[in-house]
C-alpha atoms as a PDB file:
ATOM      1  CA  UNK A   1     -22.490  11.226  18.414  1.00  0.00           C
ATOM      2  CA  UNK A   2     -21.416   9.739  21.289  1.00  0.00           C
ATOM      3  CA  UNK A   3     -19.319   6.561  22.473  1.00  0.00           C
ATOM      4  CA  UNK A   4     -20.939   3.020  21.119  1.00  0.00           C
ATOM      5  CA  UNK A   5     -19.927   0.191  23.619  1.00  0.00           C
ATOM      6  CA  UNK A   6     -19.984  -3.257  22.590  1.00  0.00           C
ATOM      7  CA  UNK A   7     -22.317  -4.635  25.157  1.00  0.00           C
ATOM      8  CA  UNK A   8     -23.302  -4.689  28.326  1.00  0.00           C
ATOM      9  CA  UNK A   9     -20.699  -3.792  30.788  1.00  0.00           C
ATOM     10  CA  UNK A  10     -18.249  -2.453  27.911  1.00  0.00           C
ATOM     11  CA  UNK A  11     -18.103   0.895  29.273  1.00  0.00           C
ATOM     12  CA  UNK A  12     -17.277  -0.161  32.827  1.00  0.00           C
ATOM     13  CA  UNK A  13     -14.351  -2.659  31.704  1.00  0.00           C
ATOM     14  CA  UNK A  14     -12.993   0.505  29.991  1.00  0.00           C
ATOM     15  CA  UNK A  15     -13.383   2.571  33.053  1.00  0.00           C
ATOM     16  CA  UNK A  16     -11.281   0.087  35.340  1.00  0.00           C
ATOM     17  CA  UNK A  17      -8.991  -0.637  33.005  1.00  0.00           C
ATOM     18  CA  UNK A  18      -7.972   3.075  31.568  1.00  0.00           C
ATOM     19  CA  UNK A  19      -5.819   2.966  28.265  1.00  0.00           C
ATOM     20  CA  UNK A  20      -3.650   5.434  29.820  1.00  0.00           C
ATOM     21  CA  UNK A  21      -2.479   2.652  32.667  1.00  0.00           C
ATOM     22  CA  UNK A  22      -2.068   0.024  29.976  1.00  0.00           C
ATOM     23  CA  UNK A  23       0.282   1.981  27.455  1.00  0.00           C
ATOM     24  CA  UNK A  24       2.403   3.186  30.859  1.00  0.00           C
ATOM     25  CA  UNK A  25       2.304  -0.738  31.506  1.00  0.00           C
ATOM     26  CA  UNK A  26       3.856  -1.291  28.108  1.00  0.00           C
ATOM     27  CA  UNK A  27       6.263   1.565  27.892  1.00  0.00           C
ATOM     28  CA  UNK A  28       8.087   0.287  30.894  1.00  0.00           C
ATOM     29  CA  UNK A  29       7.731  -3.659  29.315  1.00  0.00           C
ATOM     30  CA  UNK A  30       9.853  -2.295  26.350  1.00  0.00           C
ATOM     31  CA  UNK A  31      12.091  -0.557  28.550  1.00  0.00           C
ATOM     32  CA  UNK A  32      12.765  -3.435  30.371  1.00  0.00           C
ATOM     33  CA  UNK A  33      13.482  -5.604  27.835  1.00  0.00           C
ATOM     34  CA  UNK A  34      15.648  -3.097  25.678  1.00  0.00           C
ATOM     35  CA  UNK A  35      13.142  -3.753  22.964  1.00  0.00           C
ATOM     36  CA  UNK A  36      14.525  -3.799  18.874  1.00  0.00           C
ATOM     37  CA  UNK A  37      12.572  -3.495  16.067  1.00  0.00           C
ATOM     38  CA  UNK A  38      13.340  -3.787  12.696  1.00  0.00           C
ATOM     39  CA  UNK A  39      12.981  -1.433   9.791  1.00  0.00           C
ATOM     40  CA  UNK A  40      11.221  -2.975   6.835  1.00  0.00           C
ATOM     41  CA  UNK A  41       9.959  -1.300   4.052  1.00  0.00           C
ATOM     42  CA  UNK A  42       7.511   1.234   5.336  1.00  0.00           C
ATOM     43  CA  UNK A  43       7.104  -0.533   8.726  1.00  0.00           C
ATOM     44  CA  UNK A  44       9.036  -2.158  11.665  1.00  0.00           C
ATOM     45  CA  UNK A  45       8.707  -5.647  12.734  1.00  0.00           C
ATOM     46  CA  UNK A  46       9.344  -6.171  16.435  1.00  0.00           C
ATOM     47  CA  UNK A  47       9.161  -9.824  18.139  1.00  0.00           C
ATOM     48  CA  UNK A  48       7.785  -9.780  21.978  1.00  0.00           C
ATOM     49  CA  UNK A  49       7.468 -12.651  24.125  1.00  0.00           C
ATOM     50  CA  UNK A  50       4.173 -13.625  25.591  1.00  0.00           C
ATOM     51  CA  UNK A  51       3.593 -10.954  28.109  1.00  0.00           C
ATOM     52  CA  UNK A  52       4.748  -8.181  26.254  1.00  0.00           C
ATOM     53  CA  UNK A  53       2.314  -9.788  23.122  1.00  0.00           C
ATOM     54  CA  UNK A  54      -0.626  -9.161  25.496  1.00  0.00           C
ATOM     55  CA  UNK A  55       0.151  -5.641  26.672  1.00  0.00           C
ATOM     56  CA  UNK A  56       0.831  -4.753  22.520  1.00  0.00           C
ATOM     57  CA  UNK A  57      -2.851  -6.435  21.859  1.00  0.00           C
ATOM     58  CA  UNK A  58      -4.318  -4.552  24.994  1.00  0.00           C
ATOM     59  CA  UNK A  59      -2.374  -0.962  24.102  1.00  0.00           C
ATOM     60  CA  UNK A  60      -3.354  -2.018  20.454  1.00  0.00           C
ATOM     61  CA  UNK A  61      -0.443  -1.252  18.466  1.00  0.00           C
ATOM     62  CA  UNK A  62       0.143  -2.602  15.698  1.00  0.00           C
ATOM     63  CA  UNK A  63      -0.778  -5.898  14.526  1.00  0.00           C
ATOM     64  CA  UNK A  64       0.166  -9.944  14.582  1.00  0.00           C
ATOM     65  CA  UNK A  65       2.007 -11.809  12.677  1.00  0.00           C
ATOM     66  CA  UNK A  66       1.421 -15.785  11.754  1.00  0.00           C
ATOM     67  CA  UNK A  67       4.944 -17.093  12.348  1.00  0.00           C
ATOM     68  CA  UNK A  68       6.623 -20.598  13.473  1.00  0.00           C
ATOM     69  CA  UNK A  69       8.279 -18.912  16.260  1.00  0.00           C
ATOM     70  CA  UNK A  70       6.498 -20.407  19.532  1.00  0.00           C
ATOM     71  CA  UNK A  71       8.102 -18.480  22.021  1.00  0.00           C
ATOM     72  CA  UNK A  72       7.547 -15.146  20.731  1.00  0.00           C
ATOM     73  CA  UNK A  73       4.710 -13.600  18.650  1.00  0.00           C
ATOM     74  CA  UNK A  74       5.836 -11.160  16.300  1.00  0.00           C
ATOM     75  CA  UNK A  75       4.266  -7.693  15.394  1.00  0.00           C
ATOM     76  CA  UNK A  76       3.832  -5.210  12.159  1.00  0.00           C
ATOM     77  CA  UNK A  77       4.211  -1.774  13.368  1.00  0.00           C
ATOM     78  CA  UNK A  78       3.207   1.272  10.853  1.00  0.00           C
ATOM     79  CA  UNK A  79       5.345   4.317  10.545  1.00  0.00           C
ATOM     80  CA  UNK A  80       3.085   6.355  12.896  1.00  0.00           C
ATOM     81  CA  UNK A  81       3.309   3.642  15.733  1.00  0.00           C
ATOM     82  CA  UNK A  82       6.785   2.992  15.622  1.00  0.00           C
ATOM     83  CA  UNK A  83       8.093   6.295  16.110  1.00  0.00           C
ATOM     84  CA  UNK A  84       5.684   7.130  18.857  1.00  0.00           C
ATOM     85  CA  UNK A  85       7.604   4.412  20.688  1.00  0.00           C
ATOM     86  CA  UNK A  86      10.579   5.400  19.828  1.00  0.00           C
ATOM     87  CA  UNK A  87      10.501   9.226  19.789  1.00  0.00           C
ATOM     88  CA  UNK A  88       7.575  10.331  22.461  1.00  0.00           C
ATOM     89  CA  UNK A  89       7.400   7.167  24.920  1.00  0.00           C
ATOM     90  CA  UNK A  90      11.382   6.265  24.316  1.00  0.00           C
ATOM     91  CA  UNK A  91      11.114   2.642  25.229  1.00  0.00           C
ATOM     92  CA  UNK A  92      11.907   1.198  21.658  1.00  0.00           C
ATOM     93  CA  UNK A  93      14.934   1.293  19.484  1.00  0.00           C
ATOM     94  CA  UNK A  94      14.951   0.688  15.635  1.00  0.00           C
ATOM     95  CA  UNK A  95      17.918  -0.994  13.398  1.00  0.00           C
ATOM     96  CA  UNK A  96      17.858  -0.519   9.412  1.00  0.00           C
ATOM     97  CA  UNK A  97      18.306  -3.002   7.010  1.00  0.00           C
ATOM     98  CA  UNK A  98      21.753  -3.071   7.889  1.00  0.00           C
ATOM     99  CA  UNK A  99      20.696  -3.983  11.688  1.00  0.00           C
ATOM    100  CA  UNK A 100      22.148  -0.435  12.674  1.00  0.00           C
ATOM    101  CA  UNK A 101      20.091   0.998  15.427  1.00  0.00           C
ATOM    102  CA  UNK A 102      19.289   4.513  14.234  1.00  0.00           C
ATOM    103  CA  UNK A 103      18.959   7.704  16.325  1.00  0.00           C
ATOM    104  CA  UNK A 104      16.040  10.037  16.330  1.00  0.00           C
ATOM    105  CA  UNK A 105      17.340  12.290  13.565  1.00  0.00           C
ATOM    106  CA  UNK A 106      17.949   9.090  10.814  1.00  0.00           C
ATOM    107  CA  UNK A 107      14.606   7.299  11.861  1.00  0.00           C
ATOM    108  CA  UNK A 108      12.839  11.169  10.976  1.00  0.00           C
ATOM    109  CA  UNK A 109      14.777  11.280   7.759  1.00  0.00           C
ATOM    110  CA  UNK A 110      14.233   7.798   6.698  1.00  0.00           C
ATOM    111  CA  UNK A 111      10.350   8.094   7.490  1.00  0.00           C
ATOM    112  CA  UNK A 112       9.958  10.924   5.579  1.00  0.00           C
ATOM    113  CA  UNK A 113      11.557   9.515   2.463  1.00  0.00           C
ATOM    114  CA  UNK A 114       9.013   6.591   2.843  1.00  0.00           C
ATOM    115  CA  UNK A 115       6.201   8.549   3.528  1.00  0.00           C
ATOM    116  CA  UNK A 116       5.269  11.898   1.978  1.00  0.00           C
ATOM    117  CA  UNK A 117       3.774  14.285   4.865  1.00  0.00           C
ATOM    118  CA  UNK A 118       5.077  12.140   7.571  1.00  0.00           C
ATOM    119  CA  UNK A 119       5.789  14.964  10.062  1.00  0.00           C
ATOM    120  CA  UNK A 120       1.921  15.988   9.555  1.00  0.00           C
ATOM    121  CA  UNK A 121       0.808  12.888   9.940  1.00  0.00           C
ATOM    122  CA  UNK A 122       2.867  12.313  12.635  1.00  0.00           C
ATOM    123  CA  UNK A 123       1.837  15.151  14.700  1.00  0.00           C
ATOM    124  CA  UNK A 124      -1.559  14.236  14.077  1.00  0.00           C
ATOM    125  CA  UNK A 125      -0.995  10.718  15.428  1.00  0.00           C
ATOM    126  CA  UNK A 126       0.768  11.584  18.400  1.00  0.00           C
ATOM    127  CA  UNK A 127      -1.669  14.524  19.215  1.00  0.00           C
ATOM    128  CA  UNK A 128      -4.754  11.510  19.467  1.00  0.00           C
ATOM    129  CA  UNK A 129      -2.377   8.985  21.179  1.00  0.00           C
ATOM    130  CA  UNK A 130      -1.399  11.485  23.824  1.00  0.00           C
ATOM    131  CA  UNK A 131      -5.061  11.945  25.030  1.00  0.00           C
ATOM    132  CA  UNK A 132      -5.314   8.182  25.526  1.00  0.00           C
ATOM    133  CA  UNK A 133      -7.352   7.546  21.726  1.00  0.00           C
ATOM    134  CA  UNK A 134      -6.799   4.601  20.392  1.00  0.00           C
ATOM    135  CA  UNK A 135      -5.401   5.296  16.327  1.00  0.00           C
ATOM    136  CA  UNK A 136      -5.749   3.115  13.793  1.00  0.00           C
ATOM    137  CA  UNK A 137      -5.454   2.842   9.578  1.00  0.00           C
ATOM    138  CA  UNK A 138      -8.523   4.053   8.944  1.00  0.00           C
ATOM    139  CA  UNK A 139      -8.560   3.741   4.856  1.00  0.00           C
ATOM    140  CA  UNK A 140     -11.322   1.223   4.743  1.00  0.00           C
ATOM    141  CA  UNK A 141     -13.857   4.294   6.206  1.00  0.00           C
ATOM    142  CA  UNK A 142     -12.042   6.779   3.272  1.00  0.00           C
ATOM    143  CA  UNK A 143      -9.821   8.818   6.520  1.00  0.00           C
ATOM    144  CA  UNK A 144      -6.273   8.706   7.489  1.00  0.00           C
ATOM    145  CA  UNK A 145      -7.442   7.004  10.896  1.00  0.00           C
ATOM    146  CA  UNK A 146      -9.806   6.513  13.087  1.00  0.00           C
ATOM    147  CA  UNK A 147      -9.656   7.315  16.698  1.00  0.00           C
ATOM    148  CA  UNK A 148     -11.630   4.461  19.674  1.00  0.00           C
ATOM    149  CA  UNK A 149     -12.491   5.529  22.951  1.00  0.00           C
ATOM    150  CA  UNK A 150     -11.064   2.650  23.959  1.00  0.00           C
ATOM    151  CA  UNK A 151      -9.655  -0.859  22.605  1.00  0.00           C
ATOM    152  CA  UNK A 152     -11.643  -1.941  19.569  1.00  0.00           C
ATOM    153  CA  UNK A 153     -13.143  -4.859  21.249  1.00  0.00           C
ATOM    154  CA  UNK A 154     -14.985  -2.355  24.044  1.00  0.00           C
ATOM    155  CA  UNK A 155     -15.709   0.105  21.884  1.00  0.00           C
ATOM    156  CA  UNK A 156     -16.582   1.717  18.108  1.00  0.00           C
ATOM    157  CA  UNK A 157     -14.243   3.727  16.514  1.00  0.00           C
ATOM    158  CA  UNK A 158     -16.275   7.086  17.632  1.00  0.00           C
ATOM    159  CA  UNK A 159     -14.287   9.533  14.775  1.00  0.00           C
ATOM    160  CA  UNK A 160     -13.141   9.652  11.337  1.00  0.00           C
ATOM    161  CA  UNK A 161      -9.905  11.468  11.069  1.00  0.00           C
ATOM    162  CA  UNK A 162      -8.907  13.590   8.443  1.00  0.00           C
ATOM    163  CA  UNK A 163      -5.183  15.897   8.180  1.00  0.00           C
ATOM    164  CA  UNK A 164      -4.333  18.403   6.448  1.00  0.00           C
ATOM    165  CA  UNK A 165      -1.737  21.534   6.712  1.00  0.00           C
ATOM    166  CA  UNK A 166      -2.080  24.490   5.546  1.00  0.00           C
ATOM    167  CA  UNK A 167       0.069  25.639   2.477  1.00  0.00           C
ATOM    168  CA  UNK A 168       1.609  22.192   2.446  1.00  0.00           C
ATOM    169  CA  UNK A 169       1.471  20.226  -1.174  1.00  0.00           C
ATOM    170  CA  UNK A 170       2.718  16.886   0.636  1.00  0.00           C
ATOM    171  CA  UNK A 171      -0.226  17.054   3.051  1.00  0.00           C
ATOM    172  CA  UNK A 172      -3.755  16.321   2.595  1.00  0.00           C
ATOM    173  CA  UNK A 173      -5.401  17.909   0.139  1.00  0.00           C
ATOM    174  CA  UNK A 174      -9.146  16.315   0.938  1.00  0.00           C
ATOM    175  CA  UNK A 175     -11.825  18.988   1.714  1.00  0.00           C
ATOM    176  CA  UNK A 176     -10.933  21.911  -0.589  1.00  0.00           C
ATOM    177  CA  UNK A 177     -13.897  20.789  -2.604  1.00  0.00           C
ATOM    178  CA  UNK A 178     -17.781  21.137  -1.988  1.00  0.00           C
ATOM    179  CA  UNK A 179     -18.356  17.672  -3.572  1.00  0.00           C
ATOM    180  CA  UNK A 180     -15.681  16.196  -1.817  1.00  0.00           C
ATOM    181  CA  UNK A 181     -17.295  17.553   1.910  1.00  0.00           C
ATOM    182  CA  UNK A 182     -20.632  16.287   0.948  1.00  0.00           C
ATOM    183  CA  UNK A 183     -19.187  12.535  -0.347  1.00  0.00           C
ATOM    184  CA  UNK A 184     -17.266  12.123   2.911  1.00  0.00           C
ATOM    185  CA  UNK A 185     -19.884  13.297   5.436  1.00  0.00           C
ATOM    186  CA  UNK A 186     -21.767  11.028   3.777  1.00  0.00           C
ATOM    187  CA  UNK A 187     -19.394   8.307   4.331  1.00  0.00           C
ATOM    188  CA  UNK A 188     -19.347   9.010   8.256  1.00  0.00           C
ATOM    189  CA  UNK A 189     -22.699   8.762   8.298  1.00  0.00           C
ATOM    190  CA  UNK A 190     -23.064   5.922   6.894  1.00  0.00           C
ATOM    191  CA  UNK A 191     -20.809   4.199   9.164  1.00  0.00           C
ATOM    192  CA  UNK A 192     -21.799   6.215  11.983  1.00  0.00           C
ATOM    193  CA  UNK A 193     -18.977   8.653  12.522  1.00  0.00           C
ATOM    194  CA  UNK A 194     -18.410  11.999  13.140  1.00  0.00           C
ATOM    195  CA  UNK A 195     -15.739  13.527  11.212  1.00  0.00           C
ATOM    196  CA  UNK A 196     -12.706  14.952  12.765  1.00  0.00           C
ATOM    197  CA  UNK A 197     -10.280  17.433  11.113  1.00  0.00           C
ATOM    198  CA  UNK A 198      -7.170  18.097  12.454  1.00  0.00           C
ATOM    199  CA  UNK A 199      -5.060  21.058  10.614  1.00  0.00           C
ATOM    200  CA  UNK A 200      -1.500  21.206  11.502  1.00  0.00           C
ATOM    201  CA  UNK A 201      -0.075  24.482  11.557  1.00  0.00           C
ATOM    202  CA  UNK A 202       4.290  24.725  11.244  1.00  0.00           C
ATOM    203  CA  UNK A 203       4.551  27.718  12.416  1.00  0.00           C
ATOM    204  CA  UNK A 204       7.263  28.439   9.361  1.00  0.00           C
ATOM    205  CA  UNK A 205       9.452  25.606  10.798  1.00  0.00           C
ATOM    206  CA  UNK A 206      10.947  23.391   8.588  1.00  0.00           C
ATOM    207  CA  UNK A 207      11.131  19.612   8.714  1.00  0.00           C
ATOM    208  CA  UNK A 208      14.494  18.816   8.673  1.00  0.00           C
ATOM    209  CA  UNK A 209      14.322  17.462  12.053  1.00  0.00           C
ATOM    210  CA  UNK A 210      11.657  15.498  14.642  1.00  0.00           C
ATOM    211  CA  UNK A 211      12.466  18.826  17.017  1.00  0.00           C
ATOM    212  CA  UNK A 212       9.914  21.003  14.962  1.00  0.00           C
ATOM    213  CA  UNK A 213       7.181  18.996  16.459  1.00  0.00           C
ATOM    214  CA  UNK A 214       7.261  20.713  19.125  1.00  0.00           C
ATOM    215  CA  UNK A 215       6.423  24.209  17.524  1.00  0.00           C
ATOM    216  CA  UNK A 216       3.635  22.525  15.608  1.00  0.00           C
ATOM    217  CA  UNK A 217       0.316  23.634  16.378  1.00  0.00           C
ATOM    218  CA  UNK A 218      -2.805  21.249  15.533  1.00  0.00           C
ATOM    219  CA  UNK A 219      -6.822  22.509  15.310  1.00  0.00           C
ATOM    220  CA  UNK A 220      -9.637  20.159  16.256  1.00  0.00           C
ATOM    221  CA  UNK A 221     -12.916  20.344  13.939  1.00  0.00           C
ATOM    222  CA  UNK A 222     -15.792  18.230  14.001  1.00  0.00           C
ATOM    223  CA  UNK A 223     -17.759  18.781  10.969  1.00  0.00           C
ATOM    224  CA  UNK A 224     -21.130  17.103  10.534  1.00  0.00           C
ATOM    225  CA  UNK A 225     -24.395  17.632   8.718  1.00  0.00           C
ATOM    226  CA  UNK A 226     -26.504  19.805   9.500  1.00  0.00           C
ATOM    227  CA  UNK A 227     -30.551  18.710   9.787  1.00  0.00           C
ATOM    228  CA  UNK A 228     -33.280  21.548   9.210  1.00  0.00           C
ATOM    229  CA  UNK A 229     -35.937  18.829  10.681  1.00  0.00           C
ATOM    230  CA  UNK A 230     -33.718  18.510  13.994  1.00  0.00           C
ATOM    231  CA  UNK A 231     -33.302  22.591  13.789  1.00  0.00           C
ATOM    232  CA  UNK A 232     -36.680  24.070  12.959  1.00  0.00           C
ATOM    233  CA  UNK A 233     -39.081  25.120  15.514  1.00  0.00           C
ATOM    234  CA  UNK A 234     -42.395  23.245  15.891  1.00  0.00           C
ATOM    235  CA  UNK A 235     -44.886  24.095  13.609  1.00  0.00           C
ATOM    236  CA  UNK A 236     -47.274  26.560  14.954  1.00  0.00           C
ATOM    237  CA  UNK A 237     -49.907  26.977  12.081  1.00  0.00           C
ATOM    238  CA  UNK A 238     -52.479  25.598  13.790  1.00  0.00           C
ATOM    239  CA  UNK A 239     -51.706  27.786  16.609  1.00  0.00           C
ATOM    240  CA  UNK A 240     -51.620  31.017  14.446  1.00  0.00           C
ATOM    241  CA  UNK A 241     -54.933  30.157  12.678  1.00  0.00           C
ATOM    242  CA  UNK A 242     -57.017  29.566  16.027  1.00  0.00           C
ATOM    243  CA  UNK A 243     -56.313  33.090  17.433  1.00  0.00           C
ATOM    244  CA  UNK A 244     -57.194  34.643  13.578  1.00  0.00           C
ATOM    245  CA  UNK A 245     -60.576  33.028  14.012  1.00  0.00           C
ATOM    246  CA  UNK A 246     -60.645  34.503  17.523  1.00  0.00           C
END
């Protein structure tokens, strides 16, 4: 389907400005600043001061919060999202409830009790983030995300994102169903995107730890409808009739 810019000059803005150059720009922000976040419930709150606010709103992670505070503007991160920071780009730390920073291993095991199918989902996630997408919540278009080109203000989201594993109950279990193909490729369509399946494969590893990630394996499919009137050849009747006269 193709990339939808948001005006003219969209695409170019995106071009100078890569999203690859602007996470990098807020990895080493967070770094520098030793950022903390804060488990709550099944997210992390983080506060950043003004020029770390703007690189979160240009990487586009996470979302604002209204607060009081004037000096810093505090963010909602989801599960996904935080533990990309923490785990893959390493430039956040995250306390409990009990304002105890947790290591890699607790954050994993705390995650998963929030979240059934985390380490799919996960994988997922961080699979799209890694090639520079842009992932977002995407449960108002019926997916687990969708995946921009670019930042949201450039660009339409371009897929509708879908997991699943195979043999796991926690995971996804959209898809298994004519009915259920035909309703959601009918939901793309209707807000013009293409579906995007992503199957994570575990390899037999277990997920007792974030290190299994590394043996999981993830398959790209784009499934759309298919049109017989963009298919079919031209109609040649006329064609065939002349030379029967002849």
């Amino acid at each position: 389907m193709g990339p939808r810019w948001k005006g003219k000059g969209a695409e170019a803005k995106a071009l100078a400005d890569p999203m690859s150059k602007i996470v990098l720009k807020l990895q080493s922000s967070l770094i520098q600043s030793d950022a903390r976040g804060i488990l709550c419930g099944s997210s992390v709150l983080l506060a950043a001061e003004e020029e770390q606010a703007l690189l979160f709103g240009r990487a586009y992670f996470g979302h604002p919060i209204v607060n009081a505070d004037k000096d810093r503007q505090w963010f909602q991160l989801g599960m996904e999202e935080a533990f990309f920071l923490c785990y893959s780009l390493k430039c956040l730390k995250i306390a409990g409830e009990d304002k105890r920073l947790k290591d890699d291993q607790e954050l994993w095991q705390c995650m998963k009790s929030k979240k059934a199918g985390f380490p799919v989902f996960y994988k997922a996630y961080s699979h799209l983030r890694t090639k520079n997408w842009v992932v977002r919540p995407g449960l108002q278009y019926g997916a687990d995300f969708v995946a921009y080109r670019h930042h949201p203000s450039l660009v339409h989201s371009e897929y509708a994102v879908l997991v699943s594993s195979e043999g796991d109950a926690e995971a996804n279990g959209r898809l298994k169903l004519w009915s259920d193909v035909h309703c959601t490729l009918r939901l793309c369509l209707g807000v013009v995107k293409t579906l995007l399946v992503l199957t994570i494969s575990k390899n037999g590893d277990d997920d007792d730890s974030p290190s299994c990630l590394a043996n999981y394996m993830v398959d790209e499919r784009t499934v759309t409808r298919w049109s017989p009137e963009q298919s079919r050849e031209e109609d040649t009747s006329d064609d065939v009739e002349s030379q029967a006269r002849e």
